[in-house]
N, C-alpha and C. Protein backbone atom coordinates (compact mmCIF):
# COMPACT_ATOMS: atom_id res chain seq x y z
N UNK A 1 38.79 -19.99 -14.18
CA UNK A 1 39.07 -20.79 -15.36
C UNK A 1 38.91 -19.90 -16.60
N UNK A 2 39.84 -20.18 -17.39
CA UNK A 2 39.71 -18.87 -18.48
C UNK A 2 38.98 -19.62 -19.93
N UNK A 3 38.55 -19.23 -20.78
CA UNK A 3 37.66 -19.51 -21.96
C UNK A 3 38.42 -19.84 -23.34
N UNK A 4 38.52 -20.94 -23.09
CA UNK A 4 39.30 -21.44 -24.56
C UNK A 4 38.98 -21.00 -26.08
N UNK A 5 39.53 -20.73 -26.64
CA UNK A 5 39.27 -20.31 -28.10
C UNK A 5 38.63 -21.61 -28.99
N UNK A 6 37.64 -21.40 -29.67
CA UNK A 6 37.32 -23.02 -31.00
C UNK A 6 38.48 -23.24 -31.44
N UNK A 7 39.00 -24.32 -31.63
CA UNK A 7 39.72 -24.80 -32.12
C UNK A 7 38.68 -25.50 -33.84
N UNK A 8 39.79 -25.07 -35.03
CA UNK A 8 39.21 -25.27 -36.11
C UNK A 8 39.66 -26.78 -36.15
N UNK A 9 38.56 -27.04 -36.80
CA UNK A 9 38.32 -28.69 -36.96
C UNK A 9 38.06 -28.67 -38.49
N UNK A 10 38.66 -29.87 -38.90
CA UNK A 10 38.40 -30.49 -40.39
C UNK A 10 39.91 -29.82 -41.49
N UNK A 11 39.08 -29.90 -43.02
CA UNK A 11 39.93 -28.92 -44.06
C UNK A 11 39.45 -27.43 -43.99
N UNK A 12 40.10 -26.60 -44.11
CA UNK A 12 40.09 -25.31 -44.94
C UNK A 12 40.46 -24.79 -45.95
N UNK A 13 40.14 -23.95 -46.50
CA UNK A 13 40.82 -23.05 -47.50
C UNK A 13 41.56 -21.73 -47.55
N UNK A 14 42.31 -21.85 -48.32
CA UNK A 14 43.03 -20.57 -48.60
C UNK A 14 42.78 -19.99 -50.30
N UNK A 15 43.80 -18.63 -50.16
CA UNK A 15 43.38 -18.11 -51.48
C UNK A 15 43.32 -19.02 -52.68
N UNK A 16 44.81 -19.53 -52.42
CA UNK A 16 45.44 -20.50 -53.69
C UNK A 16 44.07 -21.51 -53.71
N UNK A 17 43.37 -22.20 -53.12
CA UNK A 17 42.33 -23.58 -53.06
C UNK A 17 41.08 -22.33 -53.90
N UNK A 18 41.12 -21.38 -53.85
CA UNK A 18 39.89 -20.82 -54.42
C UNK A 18 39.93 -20.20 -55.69
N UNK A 19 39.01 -20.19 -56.82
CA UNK A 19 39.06 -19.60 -57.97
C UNK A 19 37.68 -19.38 -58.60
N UNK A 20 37.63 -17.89 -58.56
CA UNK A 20 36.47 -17.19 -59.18
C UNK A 20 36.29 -16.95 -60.51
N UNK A 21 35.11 -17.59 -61.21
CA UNK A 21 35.43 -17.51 -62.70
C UNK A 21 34.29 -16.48 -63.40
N UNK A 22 34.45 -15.29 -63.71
CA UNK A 22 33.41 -14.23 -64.09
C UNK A 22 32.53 -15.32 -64.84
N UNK A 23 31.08 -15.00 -64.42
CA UNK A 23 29.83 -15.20 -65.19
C UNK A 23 29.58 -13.64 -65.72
N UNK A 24 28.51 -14.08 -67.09
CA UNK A 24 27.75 -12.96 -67.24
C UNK A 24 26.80 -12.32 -65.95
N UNK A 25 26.38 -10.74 -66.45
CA UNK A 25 25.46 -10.23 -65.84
C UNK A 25 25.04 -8.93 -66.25
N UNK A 26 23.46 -9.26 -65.80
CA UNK A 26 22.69 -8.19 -66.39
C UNK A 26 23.19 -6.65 -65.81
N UNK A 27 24.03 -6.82 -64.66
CA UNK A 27 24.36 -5.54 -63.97
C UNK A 27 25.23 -4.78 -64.51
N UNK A 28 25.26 -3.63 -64.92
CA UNK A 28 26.64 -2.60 -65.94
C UNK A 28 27.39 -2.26 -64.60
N UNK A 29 28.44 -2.02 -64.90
CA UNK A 29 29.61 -1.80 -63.72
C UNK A 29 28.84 -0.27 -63.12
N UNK A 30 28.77 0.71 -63.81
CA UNK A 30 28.31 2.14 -63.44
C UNK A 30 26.96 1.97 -62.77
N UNK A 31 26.16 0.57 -62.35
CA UNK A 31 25.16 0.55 -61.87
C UNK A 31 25.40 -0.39 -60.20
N UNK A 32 26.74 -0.40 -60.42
CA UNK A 32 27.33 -0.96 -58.76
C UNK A 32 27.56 0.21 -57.70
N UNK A 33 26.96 -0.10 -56.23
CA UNK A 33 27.08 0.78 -55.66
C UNK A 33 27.73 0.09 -54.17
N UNK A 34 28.85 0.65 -53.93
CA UNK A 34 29.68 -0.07 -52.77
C UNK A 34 29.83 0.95 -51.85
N UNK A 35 29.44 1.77 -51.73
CA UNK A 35 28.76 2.63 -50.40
C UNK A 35 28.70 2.13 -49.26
N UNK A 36 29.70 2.17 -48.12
CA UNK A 36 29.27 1.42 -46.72
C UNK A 36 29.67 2.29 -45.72
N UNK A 37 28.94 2.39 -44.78
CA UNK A 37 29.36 3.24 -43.64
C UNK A 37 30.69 2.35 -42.44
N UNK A 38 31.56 3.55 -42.69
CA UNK A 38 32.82 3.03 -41.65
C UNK A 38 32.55 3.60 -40.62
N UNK A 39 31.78 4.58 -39.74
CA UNK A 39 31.05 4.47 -38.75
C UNK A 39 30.13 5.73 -38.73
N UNK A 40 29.00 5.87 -37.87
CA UNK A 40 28.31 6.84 -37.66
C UNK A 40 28.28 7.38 -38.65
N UNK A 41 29.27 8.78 -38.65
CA UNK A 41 29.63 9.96 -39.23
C UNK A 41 30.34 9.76 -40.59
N UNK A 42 30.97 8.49 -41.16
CA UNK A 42 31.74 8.19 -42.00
C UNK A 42 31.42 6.68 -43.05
N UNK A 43 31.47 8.05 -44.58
CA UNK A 43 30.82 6.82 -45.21
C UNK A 43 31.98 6.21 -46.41
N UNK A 44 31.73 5.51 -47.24
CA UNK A 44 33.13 5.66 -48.06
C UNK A 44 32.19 4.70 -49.23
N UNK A 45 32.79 5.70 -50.54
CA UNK A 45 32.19 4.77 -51.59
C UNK A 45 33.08 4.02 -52.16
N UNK A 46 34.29 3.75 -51.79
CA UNK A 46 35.29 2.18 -51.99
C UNK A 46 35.39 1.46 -50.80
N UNK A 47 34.99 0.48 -50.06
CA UNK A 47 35.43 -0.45 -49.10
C UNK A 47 36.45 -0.83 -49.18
N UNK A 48 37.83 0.38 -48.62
CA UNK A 48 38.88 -0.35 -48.88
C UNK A 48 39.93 -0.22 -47.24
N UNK A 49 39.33 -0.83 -46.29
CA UNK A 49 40.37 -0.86 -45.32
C UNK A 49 41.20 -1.50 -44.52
N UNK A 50 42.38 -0.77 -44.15
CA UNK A 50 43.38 -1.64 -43.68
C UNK A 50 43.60 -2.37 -42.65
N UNK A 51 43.99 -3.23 -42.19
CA UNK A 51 43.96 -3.75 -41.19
C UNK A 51 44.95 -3.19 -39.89
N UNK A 52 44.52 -3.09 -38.59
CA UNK A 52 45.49 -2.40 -37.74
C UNK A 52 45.92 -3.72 -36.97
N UNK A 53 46.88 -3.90 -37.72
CA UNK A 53 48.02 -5.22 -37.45
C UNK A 53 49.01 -4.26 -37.10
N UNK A 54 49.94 -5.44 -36.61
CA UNK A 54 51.15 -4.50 -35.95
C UNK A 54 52.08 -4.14 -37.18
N UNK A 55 51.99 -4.68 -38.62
CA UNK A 55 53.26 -5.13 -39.20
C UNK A 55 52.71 -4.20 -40.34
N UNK A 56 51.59 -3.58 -40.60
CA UNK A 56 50.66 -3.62 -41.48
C UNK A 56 50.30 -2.11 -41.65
N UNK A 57 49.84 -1.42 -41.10
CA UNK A 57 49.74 0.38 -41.40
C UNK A 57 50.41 1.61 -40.87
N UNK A 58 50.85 2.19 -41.47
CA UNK A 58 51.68 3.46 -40.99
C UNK A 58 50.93 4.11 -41.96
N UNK A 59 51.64 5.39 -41.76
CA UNK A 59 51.47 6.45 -42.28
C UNK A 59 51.45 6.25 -44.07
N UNK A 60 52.76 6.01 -44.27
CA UNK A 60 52.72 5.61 -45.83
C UNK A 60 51.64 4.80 -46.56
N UNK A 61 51.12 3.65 -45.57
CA UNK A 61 50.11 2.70 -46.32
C UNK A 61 48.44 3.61 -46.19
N UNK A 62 48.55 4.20 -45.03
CA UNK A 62 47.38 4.88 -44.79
C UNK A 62 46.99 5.99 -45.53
N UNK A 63 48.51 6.39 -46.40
CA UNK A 63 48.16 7.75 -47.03
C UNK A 63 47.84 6.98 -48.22
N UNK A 64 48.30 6.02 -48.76
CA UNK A 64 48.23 5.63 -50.36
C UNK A 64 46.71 4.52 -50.51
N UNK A 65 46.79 4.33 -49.25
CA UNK A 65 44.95 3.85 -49.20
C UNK A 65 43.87 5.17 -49.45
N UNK A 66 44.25 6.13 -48.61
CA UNK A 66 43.56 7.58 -48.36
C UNK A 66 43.37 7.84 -49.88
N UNK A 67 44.66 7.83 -51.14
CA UNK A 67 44.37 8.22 -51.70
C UNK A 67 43.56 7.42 -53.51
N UNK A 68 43.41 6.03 -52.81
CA UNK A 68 42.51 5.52 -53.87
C UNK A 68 41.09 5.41 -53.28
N UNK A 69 40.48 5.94 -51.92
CA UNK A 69 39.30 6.10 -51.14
C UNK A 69 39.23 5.63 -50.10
N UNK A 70 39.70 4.82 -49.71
CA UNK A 70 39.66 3.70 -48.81
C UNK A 70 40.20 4.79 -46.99
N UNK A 71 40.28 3.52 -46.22
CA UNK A 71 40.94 4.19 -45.10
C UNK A 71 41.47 3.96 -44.58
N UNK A 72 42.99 3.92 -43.73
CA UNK A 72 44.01 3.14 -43.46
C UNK A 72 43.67 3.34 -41.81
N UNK A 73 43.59 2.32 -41.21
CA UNK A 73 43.87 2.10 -39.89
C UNK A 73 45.15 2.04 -39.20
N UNK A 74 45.73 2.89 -38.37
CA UNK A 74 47.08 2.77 -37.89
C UNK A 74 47.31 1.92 -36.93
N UNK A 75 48.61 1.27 -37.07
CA UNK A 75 48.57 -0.18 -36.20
C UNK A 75 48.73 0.10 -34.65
N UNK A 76 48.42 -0.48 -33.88
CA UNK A 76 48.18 -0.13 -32.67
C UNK A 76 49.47 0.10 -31.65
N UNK A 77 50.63 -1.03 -32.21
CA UNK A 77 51.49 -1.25 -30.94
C UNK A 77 52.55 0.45 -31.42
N UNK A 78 52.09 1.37 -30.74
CA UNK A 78 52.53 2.77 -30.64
C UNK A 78 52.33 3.65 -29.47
N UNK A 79 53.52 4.41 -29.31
CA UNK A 79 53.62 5.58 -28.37
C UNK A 79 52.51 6.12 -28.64
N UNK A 80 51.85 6.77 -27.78
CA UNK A 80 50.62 7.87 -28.44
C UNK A 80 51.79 9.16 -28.91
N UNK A 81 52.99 9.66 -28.76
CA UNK A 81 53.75 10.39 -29.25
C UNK A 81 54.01 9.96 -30.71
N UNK A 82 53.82 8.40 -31.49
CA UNK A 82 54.29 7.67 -32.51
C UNK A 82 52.99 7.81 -33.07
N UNK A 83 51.80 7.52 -32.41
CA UNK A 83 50.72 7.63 -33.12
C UNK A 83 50.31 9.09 -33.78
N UNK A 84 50.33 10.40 -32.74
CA UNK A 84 50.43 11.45 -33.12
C UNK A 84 51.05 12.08 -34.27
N UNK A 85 52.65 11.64 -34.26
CA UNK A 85 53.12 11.90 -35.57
C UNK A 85 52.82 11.22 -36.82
N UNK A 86 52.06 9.75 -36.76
CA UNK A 86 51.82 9.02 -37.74
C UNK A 86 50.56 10.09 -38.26
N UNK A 87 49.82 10.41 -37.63
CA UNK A 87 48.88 10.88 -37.78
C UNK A 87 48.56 12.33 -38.62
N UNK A 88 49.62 13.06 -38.45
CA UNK A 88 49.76 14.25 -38.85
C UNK A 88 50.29 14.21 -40.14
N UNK A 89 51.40 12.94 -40.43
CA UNK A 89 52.10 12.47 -41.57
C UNK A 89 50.50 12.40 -42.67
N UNK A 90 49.97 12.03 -42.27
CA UNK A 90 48.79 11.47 -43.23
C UNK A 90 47.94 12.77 -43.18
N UNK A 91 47.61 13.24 -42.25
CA UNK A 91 47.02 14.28 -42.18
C UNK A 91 47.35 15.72 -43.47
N UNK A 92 49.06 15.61 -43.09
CA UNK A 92 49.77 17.06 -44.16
C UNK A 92 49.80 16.08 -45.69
N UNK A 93 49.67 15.42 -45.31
CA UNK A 93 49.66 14.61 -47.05
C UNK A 93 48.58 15.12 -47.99
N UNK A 94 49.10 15.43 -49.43
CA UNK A 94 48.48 15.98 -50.66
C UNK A 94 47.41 15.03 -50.91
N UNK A 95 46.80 15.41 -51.62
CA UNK A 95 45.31 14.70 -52.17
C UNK A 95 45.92 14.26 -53.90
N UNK A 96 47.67 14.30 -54.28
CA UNK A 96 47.86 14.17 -55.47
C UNK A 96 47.25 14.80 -56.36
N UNK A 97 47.25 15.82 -56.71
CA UNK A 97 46.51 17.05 -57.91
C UNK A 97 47.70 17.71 -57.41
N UNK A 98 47.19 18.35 -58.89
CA UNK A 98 48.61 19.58 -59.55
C UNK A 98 47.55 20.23 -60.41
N UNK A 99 48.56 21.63 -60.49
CA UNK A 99 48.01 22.63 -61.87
C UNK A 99 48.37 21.92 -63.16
N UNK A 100 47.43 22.68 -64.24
CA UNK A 100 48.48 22.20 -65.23
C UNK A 100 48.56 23.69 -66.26
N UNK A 101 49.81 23.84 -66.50
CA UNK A 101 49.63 25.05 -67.86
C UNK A 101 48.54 24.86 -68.84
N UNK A 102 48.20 25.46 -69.65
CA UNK A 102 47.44 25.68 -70.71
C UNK A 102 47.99 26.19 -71.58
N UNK A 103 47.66 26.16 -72.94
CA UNK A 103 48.23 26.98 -74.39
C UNK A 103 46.86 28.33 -74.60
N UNK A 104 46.18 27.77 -74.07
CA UNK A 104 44.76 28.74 -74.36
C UNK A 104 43.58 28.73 -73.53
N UNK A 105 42.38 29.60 -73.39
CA UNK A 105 41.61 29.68 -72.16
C UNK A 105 40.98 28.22 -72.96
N UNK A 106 40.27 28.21 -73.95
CA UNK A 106 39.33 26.83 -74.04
C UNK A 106 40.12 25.48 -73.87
N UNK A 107 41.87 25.24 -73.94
CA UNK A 107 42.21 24.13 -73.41
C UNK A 107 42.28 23.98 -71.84
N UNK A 108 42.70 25.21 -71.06
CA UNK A 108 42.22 25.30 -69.63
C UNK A 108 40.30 24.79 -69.22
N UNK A 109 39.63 25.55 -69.99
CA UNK A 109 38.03 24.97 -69.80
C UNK A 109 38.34 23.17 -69.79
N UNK A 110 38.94 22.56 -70.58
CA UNK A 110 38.72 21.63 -71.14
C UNK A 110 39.37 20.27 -70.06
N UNK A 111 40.75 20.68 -69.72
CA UNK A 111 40.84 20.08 -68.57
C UNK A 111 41.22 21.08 -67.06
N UNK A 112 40.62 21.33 -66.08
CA UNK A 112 41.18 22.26 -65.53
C UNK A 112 42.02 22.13 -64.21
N UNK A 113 42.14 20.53 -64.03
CA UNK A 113 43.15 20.12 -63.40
C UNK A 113 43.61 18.95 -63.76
N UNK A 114 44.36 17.98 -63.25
CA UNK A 114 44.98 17.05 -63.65
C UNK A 114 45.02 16.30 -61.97
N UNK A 115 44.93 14.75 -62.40
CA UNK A 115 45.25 13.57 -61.07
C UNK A 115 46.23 12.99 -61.72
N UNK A 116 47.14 12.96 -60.45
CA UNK A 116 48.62 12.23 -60.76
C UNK A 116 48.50 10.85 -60.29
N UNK A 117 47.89 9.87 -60.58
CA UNK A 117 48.35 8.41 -60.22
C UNK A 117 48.99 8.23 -59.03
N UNK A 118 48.64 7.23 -58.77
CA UNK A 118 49.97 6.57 -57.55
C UNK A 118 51.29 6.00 -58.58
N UNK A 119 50.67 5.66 -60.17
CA UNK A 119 51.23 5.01 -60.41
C UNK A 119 52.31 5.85 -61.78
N UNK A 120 52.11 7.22 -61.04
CA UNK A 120 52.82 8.60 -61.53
C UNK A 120 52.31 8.90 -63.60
N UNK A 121 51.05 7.96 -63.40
CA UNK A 121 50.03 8.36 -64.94
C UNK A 121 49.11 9.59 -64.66
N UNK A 122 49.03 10.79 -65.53
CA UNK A 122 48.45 11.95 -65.60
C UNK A 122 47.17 11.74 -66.32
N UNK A 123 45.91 12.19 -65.24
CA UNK A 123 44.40 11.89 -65.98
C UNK A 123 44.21 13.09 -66.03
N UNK A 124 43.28 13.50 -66.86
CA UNK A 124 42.51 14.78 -67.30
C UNK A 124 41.32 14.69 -66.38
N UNK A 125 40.88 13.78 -66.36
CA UNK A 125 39.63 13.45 -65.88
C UNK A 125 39.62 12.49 -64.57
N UNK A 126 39.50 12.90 -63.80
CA UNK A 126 39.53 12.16 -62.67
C UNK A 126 37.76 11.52 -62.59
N UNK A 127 37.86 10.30 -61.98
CA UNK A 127 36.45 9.59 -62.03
C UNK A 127 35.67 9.73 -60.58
N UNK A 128 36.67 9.84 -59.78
CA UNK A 128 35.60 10.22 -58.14
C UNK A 128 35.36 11.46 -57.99
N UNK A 129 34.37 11.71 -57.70
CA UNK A 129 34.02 13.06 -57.27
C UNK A 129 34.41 13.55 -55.87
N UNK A 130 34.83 12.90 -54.99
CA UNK A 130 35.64 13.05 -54.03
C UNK A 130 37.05 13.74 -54.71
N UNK A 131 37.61 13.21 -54.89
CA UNK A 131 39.19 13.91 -55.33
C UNK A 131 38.89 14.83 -56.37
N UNK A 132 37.70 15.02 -57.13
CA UNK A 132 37.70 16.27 -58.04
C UNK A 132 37.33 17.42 -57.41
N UNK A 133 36.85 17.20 -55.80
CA UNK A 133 36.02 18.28 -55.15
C UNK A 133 37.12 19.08 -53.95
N UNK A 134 38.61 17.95 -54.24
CA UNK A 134 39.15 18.52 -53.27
C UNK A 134 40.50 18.78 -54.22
N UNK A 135 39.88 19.51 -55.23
CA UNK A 135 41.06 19.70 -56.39
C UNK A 135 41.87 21.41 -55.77
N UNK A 136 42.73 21.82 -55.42
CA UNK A 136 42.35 23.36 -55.21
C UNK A 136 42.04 24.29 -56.55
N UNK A 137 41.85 23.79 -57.68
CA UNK A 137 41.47 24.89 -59.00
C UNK A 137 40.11 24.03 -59.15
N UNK A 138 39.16 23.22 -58.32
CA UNK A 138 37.92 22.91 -59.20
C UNK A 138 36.72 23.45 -59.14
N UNK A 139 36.40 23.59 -60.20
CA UNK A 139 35.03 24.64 -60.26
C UNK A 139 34.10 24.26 -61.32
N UNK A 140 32.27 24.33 -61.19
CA UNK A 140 31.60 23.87 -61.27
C UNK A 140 31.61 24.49 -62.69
């Protein structure tokens, strides 16, 4: 005899039925820490991952998760030949940094690389120390 699933009973909710309305708080944003271990060996200071649905991660979503911190799970229903190449796709993928010219050595000091957006906006200053550490011009 095989093991039936709960069947949900009553109302539920969805997104639309729910609405969060900011309160104050004594907490400053720079004093939030979302640090969680995705396993053992792997920690991530954005909780941002994808779900390995069938419809839901490839390579493309896994790289553009990869590159706001997070971690993309590749969906399962795959060749291990399909998975392999998904894999490598994400793997040879840029960390988004570029050089940038300078007019002079103290405007080089001043920014000495540049992060290109997903959303193709140029920062001087990148805010994770993750992507500033895997800049290839960054130096202490």
């Amino acid at each position: 005899m095989s093991a039936q699933l709960p069947r949900i009973t009553g109302e539920g909710l969805t997104y639309d039925d729910v609405l969060l309305i900011p309160a104050f708080s004594d907490i400053m944003p720079r004093e939030v820490d979302l640090t969680t271990r995705f396993s053992r060996n792997i920690t991530q200071k954005k909780p941002i991952v994808s779900a390995a649905m069938d419809t839901i991660t490839n390579a493309t979503m896994a790289i553009a998760i990869a590159r706001e911190g997070g971690i993309g799970v590749l969906r399962k229903n795959m060749t291990i030949a399909e998975q392999v190449s998904e894999v490598r796709k994400v793997k040879r993928a840029e960390a988004g940094m570029g050089y940038t010219g300078s007019r002079n050595i103290e405007a080089l000091r001043f920014a000495r690389f540049l992060r290109i957006t997903q959303a193709g906006i140029t920062e001087s200053h990148p805010h994770d120390i993750t992507i500033t550490r895997e800049a290839p011009n960054y130096s202490r």
